[in-house]
N, C-alpha and C. Protein backbone atom coordinates (compact mmCIF):
# COMPACT_ATOMS: atom_id res chain seq x y z
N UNK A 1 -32.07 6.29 24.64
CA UNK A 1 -31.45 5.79 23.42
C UNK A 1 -30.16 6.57 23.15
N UNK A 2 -29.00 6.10 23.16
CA UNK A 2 -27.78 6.58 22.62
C UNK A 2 -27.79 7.43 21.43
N UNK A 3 -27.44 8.84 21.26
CA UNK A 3 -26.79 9.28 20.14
C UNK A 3 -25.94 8.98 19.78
N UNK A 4 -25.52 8.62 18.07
CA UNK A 4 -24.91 8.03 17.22
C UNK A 4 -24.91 9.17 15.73
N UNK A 5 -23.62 9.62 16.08
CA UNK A 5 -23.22 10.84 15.18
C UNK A 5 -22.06 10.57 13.73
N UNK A 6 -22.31 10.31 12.85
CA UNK A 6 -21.80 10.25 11.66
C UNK A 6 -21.01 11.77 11.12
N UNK A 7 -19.61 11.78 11.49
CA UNK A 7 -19.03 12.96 10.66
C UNK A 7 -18.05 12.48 9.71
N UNK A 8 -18.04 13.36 8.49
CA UNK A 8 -16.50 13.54 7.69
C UNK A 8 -15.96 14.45 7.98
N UNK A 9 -14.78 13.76 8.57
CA UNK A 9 -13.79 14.75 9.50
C UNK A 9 -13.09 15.31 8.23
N UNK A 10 -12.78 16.85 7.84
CA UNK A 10 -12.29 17.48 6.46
C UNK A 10 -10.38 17.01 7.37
N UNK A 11 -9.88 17.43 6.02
CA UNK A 11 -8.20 16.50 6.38
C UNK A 11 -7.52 18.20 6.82
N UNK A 12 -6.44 18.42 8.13
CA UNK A 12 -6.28 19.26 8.76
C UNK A 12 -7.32 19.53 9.75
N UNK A 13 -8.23 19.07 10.82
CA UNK A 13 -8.88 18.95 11.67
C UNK A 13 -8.57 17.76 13.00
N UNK A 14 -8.49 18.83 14.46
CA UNK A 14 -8.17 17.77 15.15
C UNK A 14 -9.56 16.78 15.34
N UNK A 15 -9.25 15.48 15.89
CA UNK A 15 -10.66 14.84 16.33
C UNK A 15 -10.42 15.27 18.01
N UNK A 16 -10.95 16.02 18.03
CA UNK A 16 -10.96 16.70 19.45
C UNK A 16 -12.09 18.12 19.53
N UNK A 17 -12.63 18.35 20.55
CA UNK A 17 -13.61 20.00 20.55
C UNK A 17 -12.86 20.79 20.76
N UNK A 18 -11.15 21.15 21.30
CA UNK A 18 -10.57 21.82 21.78
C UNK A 18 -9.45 21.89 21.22
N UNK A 19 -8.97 22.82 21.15
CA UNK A 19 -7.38 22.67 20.86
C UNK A 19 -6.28 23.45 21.71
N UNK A 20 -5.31 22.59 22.43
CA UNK A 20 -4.74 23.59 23.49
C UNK A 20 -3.39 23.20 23.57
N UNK A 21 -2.47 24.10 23.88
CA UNK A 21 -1.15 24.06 23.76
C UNK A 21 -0.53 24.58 22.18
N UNK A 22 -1.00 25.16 21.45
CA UNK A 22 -0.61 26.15 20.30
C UNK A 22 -1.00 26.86 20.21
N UNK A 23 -0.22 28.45 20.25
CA UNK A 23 -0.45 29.63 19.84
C UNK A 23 -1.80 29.78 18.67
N UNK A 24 -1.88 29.26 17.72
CA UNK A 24 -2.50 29.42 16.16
C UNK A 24 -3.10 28.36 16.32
N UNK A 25 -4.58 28.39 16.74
CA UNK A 25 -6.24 27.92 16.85
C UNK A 25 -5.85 26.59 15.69
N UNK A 26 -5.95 25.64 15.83
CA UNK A 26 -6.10 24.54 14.32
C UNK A 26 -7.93 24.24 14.54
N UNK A 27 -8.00 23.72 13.32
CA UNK A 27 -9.51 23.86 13.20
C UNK A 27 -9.72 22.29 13.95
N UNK A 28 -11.33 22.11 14.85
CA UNK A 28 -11.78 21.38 15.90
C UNK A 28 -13.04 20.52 15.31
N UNK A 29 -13.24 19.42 16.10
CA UNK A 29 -14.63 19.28 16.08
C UNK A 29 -15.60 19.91 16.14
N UNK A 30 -15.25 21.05 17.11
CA UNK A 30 -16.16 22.29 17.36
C UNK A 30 -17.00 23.40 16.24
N UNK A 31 -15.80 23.31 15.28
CA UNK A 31 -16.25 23.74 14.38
C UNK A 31 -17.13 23.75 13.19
N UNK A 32 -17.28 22.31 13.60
CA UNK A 32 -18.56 21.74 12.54
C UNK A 32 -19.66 21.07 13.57
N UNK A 33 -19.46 20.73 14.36
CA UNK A 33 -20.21 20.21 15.44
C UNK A 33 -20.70 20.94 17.08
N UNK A 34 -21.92 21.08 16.87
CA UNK A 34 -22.19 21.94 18.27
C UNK A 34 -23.48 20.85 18.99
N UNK A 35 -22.83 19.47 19.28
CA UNK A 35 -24.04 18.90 19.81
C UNK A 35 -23.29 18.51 21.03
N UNK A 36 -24.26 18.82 22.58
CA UNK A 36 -23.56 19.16 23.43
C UNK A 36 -23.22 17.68 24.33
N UNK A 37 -22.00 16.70 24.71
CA UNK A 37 -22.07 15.69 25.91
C UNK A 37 -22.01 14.33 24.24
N UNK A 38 -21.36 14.60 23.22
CA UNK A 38 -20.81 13.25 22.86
C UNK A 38 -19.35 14.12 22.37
N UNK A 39 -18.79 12.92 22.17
CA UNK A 39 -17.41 12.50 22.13
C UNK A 39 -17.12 11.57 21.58
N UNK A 40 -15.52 11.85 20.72
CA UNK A 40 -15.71 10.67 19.16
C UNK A 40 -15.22 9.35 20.11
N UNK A 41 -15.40 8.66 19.57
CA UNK A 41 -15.61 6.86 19.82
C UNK A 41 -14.10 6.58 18.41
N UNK A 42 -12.39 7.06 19.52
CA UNK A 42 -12.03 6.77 18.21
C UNK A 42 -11.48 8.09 17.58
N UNK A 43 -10.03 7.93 16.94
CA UNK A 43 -9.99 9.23 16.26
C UNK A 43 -9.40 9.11 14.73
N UNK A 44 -9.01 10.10 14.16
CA UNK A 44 -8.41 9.79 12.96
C UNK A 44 -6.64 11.39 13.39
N UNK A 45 -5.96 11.01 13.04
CA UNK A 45 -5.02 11.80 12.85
C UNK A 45 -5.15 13.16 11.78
N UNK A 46 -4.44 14.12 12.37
CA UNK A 46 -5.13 15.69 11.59
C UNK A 46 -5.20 15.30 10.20
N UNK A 47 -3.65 14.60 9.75
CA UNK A 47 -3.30 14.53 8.18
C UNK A 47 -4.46 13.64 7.64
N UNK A 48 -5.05 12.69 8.22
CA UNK A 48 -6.23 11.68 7.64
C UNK A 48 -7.59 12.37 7.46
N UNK A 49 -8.59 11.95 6.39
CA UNK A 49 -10.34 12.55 6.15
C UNK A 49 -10.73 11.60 6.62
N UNK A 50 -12.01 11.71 6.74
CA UNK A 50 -13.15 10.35 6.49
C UNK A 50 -14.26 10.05 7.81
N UNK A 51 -14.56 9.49 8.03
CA UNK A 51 -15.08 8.94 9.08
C UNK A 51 -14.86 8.87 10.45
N UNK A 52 -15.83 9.80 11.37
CA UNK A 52 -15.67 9.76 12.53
C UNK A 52 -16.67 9.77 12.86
N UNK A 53 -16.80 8.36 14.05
CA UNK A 53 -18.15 8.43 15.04
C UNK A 53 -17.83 9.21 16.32
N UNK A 54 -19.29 10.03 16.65
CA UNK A 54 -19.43 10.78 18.20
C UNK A 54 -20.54 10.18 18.72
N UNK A 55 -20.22 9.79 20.03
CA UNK A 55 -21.60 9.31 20.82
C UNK A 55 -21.83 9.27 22.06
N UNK A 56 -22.47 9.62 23.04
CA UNK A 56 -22.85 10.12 24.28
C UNK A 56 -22.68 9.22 25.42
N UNK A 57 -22.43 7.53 24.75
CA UNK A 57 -22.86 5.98 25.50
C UNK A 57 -21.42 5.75 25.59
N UNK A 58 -21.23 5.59 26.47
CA UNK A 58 -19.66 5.08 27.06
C UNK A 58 -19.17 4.19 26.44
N UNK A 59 -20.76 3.06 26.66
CA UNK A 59 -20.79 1.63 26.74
C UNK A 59 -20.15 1.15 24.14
N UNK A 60 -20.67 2.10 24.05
CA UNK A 60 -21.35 2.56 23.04
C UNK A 60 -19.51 2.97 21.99
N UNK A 61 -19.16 4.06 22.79
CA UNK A 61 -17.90 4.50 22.46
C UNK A 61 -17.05 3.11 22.51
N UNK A 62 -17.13 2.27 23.88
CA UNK A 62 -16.16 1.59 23.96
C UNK A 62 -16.14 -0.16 22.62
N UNK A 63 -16.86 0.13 22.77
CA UNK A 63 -17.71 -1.13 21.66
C UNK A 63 -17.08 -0.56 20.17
N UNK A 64 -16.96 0.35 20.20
CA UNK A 64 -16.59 1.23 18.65
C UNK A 64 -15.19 1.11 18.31
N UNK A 65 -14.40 1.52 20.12
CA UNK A 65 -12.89 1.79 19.82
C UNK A 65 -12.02 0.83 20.28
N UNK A 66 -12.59 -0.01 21.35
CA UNK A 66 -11.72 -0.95 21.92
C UNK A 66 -11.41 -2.14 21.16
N UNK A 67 -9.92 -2.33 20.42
CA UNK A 67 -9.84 -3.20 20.42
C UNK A 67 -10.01 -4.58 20.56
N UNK A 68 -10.46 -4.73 21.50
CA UNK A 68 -10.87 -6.22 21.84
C UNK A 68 -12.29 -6.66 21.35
N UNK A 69 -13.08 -5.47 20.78
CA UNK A 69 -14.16 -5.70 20.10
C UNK A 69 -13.85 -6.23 18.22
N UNK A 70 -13.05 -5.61 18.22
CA UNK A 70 -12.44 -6.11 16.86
C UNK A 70 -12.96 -5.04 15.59
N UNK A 71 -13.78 -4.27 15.69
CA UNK A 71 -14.63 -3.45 15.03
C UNK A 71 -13.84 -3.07 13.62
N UNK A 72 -13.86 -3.57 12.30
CA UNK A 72 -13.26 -3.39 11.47
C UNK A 72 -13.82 -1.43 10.20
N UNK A 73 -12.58 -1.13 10.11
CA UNK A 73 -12.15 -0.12 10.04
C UNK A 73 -11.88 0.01 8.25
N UNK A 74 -12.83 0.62 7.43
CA UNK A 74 -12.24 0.72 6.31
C UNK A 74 -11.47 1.69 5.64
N UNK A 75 -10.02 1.34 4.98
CA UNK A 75 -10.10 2.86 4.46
C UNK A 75 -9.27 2.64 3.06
N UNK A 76 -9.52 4.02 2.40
CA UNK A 76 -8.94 4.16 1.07
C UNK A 76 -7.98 4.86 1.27
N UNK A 77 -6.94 3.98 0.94
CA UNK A 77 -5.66 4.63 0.28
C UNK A 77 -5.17 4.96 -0.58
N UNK A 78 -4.54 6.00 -0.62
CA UNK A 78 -3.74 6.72 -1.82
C UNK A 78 -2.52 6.65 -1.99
N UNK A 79 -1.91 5.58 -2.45
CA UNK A 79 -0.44 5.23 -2.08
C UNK A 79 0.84 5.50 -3.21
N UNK A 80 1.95 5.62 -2.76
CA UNK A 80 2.73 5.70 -3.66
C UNK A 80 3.45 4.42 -4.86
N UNK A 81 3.46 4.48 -5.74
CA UNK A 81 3.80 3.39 -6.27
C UNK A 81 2.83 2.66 -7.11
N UNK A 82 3.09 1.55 -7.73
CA UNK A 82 2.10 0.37 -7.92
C UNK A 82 1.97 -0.79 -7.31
N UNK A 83 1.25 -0.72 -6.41
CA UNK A 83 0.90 -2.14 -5.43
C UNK A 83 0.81 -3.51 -6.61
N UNK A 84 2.08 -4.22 -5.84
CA UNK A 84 1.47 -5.56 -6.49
C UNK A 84 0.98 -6.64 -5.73
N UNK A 85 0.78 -7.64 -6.19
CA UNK A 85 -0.06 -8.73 -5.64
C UNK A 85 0.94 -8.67 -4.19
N UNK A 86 2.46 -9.59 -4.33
CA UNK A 86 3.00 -9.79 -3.37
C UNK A 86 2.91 -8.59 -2.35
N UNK A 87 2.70 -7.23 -2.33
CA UNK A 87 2.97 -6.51 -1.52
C UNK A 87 0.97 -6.37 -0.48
N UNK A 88 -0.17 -6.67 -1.49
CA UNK A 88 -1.38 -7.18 -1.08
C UNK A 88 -1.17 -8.08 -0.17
N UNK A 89 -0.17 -9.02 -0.46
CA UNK A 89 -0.25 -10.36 0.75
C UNK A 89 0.65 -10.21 1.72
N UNK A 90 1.31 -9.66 1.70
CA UNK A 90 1.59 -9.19 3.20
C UNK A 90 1.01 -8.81 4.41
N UNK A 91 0.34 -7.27 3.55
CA UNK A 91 -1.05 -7.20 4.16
C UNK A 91 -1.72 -7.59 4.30
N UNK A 92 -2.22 -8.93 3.82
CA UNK A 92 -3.14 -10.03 4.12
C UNK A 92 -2.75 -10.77 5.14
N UNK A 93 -1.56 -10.71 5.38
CA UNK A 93 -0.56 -11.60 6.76
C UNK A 93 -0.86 -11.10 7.75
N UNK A 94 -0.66 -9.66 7.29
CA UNK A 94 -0.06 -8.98 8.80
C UNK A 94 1.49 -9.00 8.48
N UNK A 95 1.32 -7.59 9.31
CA UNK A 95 2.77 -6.81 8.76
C UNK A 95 3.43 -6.72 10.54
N UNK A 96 4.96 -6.85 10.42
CA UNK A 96 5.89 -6.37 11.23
C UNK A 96 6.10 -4.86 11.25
N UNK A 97 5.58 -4.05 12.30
CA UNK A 97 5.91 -3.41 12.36
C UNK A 97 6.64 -3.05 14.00
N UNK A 98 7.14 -2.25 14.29
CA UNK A 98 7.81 -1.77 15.68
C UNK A 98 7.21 -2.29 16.80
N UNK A 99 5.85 -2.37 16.45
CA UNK A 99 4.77 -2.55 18.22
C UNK A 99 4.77 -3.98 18.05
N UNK A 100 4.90 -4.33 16.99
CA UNK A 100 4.66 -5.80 16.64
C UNK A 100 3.85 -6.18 15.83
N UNK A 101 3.35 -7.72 15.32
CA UNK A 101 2.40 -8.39 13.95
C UNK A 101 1.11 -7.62 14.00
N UNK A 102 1.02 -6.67 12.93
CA UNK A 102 -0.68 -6.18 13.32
C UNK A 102 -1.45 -7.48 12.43
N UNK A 103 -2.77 -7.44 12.96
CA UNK A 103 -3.64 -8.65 12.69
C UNK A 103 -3.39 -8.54 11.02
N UNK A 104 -3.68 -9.64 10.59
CA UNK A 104 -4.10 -9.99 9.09
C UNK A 104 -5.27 -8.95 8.79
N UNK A 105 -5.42 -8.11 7.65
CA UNK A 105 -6.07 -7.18 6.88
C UNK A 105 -6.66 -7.37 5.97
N UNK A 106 -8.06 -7.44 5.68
CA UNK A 106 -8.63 -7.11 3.86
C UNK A 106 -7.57 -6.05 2.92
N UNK A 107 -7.39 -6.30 1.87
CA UNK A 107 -6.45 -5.51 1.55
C UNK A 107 -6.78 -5.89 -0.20
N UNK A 108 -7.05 -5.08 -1.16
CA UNK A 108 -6.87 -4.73 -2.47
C UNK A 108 -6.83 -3.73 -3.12
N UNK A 109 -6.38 -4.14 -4.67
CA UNK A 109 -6.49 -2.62 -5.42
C UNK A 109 -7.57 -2.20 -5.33
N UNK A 110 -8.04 -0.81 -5.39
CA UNK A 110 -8.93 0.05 -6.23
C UNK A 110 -8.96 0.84 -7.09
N UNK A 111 -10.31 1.11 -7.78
CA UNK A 111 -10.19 2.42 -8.93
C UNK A 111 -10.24 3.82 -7.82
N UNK A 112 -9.38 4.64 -9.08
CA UNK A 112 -9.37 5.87 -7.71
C UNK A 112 -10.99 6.41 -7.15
N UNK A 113 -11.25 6.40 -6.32
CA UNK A 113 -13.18 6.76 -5.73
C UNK A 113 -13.56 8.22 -6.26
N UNK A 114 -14.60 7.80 -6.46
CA UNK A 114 -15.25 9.42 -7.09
C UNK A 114 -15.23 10.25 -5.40
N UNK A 115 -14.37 10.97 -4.73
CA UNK A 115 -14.76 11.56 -3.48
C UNK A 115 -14.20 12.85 -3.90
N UNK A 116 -14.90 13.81 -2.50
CA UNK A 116 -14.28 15.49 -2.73
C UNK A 116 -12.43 15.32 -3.01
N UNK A 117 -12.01 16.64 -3.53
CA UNK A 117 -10.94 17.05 -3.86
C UNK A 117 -10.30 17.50 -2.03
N UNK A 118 -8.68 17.01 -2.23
CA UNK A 118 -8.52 17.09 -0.53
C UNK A 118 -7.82 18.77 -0.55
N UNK A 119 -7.84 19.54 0.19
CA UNK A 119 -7.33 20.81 0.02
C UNK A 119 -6.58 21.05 0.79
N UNK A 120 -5.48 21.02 0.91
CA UNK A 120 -4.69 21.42 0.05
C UNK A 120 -4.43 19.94 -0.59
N UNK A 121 -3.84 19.66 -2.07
CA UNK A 121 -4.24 18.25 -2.73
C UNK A 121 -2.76 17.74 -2.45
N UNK A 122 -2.77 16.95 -2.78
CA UNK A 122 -1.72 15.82 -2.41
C UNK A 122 0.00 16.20 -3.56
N UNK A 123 0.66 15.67 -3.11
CA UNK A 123 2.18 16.12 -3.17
C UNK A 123 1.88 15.14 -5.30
N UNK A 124 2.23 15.63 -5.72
CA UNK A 124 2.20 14.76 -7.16
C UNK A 124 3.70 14.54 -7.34
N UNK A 125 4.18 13.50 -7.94
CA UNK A 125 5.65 13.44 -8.65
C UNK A 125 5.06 12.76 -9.89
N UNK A 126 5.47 13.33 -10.95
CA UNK A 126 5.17 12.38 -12.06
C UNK A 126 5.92 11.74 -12.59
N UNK A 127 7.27 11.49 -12.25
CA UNK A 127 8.22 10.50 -12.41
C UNK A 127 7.59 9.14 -11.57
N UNK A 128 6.85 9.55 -10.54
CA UNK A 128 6.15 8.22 -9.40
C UNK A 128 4.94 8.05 -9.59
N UNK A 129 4.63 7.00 -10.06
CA UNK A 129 3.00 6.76 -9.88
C UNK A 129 2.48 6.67 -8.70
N UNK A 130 0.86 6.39 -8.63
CA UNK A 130 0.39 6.35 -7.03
C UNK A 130 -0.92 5.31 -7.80
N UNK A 131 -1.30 4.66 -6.90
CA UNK A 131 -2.41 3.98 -6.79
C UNK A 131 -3.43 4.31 -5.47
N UNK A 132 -4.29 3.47 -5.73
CA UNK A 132 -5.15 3.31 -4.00
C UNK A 132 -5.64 1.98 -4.31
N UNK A 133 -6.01 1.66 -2.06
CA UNK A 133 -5.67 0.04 -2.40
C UNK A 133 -6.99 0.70 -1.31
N UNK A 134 -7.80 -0.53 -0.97
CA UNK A 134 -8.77 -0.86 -0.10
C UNK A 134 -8.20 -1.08 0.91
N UNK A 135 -7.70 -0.81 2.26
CA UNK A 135 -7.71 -1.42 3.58
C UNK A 135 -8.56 -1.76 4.66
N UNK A 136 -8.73 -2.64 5.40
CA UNK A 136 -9.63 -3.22 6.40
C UNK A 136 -9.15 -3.69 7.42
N UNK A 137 -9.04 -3.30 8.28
CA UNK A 137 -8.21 -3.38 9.53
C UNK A 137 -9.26 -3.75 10.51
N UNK A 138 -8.87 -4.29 12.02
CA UNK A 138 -9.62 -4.53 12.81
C UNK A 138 -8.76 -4.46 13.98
N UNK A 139 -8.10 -3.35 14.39
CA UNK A 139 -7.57 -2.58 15.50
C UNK A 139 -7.30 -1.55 15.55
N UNK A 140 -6.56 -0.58 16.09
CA UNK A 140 -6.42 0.88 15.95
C UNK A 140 -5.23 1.19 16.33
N UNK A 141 -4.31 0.65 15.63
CA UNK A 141 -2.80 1.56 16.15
C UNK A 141 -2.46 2.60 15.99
N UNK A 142 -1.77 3.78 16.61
CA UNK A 142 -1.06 4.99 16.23
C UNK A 142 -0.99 4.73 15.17
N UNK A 143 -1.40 5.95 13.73
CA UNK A 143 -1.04 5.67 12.48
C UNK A 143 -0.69 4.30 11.85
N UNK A 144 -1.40 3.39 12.60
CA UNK A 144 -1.36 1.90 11.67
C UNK A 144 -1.78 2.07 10.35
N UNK A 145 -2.39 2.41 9.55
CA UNK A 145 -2.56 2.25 7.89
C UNK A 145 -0.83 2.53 7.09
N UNK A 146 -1.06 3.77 8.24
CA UNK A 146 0.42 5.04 7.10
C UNK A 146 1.41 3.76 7.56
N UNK A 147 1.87 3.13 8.53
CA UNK A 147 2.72 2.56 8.71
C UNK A 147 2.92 1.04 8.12
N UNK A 148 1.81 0.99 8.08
CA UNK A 148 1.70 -0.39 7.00
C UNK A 148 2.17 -0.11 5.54
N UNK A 149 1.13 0.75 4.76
CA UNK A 149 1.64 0.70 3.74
C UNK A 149 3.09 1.22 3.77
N UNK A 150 3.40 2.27 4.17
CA UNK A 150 5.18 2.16 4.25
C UNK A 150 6.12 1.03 4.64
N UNK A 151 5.66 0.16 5.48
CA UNK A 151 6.67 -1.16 5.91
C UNK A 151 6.34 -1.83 4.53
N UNK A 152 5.29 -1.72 3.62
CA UNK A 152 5.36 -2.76 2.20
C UNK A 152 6.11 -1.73 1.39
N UNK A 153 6.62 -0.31 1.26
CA UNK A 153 7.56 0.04 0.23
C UNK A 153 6.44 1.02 -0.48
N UNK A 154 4.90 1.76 0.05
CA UNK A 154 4.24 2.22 -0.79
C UNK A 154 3.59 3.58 0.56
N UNK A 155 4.09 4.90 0.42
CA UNK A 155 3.81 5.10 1.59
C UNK A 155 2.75 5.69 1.04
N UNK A 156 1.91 6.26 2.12
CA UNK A 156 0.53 6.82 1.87
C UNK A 156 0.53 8.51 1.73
N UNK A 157 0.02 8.73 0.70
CA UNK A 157 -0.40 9.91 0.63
C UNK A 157 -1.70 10.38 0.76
N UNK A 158 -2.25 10.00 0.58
CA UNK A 158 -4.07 10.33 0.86
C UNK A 158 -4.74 9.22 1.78
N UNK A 159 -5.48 9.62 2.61
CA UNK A 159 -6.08 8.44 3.78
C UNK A 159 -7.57 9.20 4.18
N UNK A 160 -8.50 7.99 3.37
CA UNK A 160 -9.64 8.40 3.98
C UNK A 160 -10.34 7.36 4.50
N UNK A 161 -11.13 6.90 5.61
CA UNK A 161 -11.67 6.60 6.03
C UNK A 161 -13.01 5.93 5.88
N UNK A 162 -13.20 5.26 5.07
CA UNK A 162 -14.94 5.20 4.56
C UNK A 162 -16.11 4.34 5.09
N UNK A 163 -15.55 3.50 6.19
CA UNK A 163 -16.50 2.50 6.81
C UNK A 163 -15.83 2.30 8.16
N UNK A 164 -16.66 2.49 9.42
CA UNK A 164 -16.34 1.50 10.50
C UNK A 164 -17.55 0.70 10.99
N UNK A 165 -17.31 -0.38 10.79
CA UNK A 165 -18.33 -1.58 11.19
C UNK A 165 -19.45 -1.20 10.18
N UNK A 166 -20.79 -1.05 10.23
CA UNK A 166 -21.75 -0.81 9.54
C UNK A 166 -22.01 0.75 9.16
N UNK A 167 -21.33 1.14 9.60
CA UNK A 167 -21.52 2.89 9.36
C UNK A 167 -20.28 3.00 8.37
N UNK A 168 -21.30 4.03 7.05
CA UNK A 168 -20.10 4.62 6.59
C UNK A 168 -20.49 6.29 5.99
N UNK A 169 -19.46 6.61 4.87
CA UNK A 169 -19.58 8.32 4.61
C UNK A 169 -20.38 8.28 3.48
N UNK A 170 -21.10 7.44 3.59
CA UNK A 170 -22.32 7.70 1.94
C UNK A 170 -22.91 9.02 2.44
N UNK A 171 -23.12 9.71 1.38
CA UNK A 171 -23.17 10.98 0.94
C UNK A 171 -23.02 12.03 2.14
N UNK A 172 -22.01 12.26 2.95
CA UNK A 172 -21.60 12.62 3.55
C UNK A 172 -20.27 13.39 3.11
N UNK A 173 -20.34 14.83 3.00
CA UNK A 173 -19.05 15.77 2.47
C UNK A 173 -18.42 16.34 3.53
N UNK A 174 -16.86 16.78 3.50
CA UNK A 174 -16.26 17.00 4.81
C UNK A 174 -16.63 18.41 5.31
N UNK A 175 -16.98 18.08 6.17
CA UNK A 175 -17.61 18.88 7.70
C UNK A 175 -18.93 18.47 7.87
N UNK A 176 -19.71 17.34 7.10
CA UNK A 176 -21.15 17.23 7.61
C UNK A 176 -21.07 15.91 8.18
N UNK A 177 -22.37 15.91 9.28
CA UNK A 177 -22.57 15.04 9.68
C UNK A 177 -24.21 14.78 10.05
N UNK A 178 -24.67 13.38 10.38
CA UNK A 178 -25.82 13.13 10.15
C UNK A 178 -25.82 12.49 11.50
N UNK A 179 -26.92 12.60 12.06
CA UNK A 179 -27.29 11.04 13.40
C UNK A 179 -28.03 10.23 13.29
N UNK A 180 -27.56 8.87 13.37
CA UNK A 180 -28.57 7.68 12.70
C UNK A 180 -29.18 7.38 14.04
N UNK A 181 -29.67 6.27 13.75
CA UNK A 181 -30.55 5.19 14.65
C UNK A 181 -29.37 4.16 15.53
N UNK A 182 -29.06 3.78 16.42
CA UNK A 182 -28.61 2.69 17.24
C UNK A 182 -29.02 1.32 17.10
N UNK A 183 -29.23 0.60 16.51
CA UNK A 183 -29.56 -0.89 16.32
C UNK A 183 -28.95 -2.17 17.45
């Protein structure tokens, strides 16, 4: 039976066990995780929290991260500005960006989420408001969220992660992780 590892990756952490090519150690998977022969299915960028799967099944990883599975990706954003409707439907289109049309997205406002405080906390301007919007994606581009909401005029400041496919970070705080069942 496949292991199936549920972490909240804390924000400043690579999704990697190693870190090599810098003088000054950045903090690892390693550091919260000592289970030996899985590997995340999938990553999140240092600046992003939230949700990361590890799992031992190739077959398993690839089903998680490959694109062509479609595996939809939730996350909460913390954006600059006030999202309005028209800038929601874009993201509902699918946005132009450099690589090209990313697929059409779930995409709405939210109330800000009761989740941990991010440390170091987020840049404030109080001349600028910020909202957070729901995103739902179903591919994995280099920083596709941050680049979306910036091609609509709202860039992201906080990015967490809270669902991929049926797995998500219910009660899960950053650096823990749990191993479910495989279905």
């Amino acid at each position: 039976m496949p292991r199936l590892i549920l972490f909240n990756k804390p924000y400043d952490m690579l999704s990697q066990f190693t870190d090599r090519g810098t003088e000054t150690a950045r903090a690892t998977l390693s550091d919260c995780i000592a289970i030996p022969g899985v590997y995340p299915a999938g990553r999140l960028d240092r600046d992003s929290e939230g949700l990361l799967l590890l799992t031992d099944d190739g077959r398993l990883q690839s089903r998680i991260a490959d694109p062509k599975y479609k595996t939809a990706k939730t996350y909460l954003a913390q954006v600059e500005g006030e999202v309005t409707d028209e800038a929601l439907a874009v993201l509902r289109r699918g946005v132009d960006l450099k690589d090209g049309l990313t697929r059409p997205a779930e995409a709405k406002r939210v109330d800000a989420p009761d989740i941990w405080p991010r440390n170091p906390p987020i840049r404030v301007r109080k001349s600028i408001p910020d909202c957070w919007i729901s995103l739902t994606i179903h591919e994995g581009r280099n920083r596709q969220v941050r680049r979306m909401t910036a091609a609509i005029g709202h860039p992201t400041l906080r990015l967490v992660r809270w669902r991929i496919g049926d797995w998500t970070l219910d009660g899960l705080q950053p650096g823990q992780w749990r191993e479910v069942q495989v279905g």
